[in-house]
C-alpha atoms as a PDB file:
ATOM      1  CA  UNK A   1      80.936 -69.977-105.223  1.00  0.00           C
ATOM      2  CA  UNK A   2      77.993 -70.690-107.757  1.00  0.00           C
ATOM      3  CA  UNK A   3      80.460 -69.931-110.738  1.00  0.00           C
ATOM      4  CA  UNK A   4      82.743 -72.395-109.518  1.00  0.00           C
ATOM      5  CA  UNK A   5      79.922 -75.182-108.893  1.00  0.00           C
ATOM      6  CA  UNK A   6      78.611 -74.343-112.573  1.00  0.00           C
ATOM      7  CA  UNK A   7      82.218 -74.342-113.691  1.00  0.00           C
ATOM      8  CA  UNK A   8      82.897 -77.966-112.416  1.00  0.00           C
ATOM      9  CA  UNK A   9      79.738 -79.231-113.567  1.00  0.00           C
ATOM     10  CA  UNK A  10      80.149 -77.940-117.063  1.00  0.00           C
ATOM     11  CA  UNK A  11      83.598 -80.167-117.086  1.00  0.00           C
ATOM     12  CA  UNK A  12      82.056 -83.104-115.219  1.00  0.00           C
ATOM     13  CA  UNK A  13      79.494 -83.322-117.805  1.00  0.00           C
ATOM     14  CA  UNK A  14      81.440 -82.724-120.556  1.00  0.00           C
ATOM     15  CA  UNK A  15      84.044 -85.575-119.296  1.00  0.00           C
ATOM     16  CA  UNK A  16      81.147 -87.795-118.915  1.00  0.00           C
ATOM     17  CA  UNK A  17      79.898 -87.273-122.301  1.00  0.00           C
ATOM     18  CA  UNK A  18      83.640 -88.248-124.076  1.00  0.00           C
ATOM     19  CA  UNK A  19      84.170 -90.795-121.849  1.00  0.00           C
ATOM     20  CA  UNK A  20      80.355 -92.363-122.682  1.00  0.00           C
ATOM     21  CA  UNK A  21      80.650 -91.625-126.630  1.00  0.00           C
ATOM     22  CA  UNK A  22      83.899 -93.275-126.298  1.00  0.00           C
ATOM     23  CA  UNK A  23      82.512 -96.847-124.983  1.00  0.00           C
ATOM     24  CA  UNK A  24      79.249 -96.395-127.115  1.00  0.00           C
ATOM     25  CA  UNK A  25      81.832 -96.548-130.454  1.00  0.00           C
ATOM     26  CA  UNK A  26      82.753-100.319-130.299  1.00  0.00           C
ATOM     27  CA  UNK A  27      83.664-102.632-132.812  1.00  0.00           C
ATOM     28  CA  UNK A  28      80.855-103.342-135.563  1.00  0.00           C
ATOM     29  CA  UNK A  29      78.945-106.761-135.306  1.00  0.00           C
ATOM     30  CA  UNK A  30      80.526-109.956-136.581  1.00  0.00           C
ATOM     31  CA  UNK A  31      78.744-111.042-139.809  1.00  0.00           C
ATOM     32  CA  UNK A  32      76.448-113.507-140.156  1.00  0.00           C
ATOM     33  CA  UNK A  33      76.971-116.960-140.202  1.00  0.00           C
ATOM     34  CA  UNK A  34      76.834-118.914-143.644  1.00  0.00           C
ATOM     35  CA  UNK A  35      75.050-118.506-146.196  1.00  0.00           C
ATOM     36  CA  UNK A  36      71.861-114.948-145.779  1.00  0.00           C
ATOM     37  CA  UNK A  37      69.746-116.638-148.252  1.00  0.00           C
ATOM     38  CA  UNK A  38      68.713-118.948-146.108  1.00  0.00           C
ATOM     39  CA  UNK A  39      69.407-121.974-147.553  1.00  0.00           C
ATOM     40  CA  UNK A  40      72.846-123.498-145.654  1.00  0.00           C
ATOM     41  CA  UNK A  41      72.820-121.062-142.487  1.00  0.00           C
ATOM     42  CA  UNK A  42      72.150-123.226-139.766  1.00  0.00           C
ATOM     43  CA  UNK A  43      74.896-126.528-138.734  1.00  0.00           C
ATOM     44  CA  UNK A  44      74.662-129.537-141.205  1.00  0.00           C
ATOM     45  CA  UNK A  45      73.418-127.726-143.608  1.00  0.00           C
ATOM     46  CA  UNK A  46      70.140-126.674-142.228  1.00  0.00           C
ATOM     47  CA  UNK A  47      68.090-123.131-143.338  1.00  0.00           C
ATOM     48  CA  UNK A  48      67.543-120.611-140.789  1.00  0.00           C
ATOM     49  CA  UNK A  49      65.244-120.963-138.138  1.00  0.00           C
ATOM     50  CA  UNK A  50      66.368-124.716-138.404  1.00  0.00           C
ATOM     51  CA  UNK A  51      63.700-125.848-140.198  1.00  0.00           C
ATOM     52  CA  UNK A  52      60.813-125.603-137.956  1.00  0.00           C
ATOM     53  CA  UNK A  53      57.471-127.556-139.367  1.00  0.00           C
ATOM     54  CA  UNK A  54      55.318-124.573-139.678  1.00  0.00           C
ATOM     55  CA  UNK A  55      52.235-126.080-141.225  1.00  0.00           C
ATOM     56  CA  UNK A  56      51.973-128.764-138.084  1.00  0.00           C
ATOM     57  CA  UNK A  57      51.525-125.576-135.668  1.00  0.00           C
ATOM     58  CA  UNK A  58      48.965-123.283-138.554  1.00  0.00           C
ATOM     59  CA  UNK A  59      46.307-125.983-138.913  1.00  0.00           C
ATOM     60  CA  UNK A  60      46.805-126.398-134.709  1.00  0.00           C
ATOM     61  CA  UNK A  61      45.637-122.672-134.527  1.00  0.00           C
ATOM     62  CA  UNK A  62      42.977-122.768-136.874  1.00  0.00           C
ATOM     63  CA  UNK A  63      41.662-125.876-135.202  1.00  0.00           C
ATOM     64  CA  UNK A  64      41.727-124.273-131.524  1.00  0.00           C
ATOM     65  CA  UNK A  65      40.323-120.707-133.152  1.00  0.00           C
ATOM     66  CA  UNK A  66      37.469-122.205-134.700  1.00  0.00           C
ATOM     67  CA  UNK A  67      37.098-124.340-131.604  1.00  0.00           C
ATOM     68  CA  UNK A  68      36.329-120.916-129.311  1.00  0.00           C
ATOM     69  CA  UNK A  69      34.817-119.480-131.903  1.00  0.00           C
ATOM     70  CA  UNK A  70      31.888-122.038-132.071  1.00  0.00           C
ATOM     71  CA  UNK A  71      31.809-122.337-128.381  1.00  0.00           C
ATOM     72  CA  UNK A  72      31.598-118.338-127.785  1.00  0.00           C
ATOM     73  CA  UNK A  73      28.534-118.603-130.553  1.00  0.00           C
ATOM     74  CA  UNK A  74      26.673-120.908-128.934  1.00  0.00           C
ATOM     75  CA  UNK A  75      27.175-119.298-125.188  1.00  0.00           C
ATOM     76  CA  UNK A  76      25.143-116.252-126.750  1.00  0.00           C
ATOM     77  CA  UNK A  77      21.251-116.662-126.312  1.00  0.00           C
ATOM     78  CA  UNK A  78      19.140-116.271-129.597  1.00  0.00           C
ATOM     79  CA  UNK A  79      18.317-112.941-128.169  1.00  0.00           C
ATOM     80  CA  UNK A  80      21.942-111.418-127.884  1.00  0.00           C
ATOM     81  CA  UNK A  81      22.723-113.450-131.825  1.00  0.00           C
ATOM     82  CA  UNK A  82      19.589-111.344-133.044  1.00  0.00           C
ATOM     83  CA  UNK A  83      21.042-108.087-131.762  1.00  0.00           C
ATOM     84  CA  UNK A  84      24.098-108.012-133.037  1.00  0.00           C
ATOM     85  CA  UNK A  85      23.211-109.192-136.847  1.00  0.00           C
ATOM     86  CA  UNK A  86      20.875-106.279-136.925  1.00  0.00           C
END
């Protein structure tokens, strides 16, 4: 009885392993659209990542950083300021 248990599971697995492998081998990825460069990839022309204004959202995050940064420096007491510059 336990040889024929081990004997079945030895096929179940190995039909579950061709059957798997076989689904896992698909078709390879479409390429990418336009131009890779980046220059001409997105619709009308546009680079990739459409363009975003970057420098707009940079000086917004140095602005709020230094923001905390000068509000967590003067929530210390002279004491704790003293302490840690030693």
């Amino acid at each position: 009885m336990r040889r024929w248990i081990r004997k079945t599971m030895n096929v179940l697995s190995i039909i579950l392993i061709v059957l798997v492998s076989k689904q896992a081998m698909g078709d390879a990825p479409p390429p990418p659209p336009g131009d890779p460069t980046g220059f001409g990839g997105g619709q009308n022309g546009d680079p990739l990542g459409g363009g975003a204004p970057v420098g707009g959202g940079t000086a917004l995050l140095l602005t709020l950083s230094a923001c905390y940064a000068i509000k967590k420096y003067r929530g210390q007491s002279v004491q704790e300021r003293t302490h840690h510059n030693i």
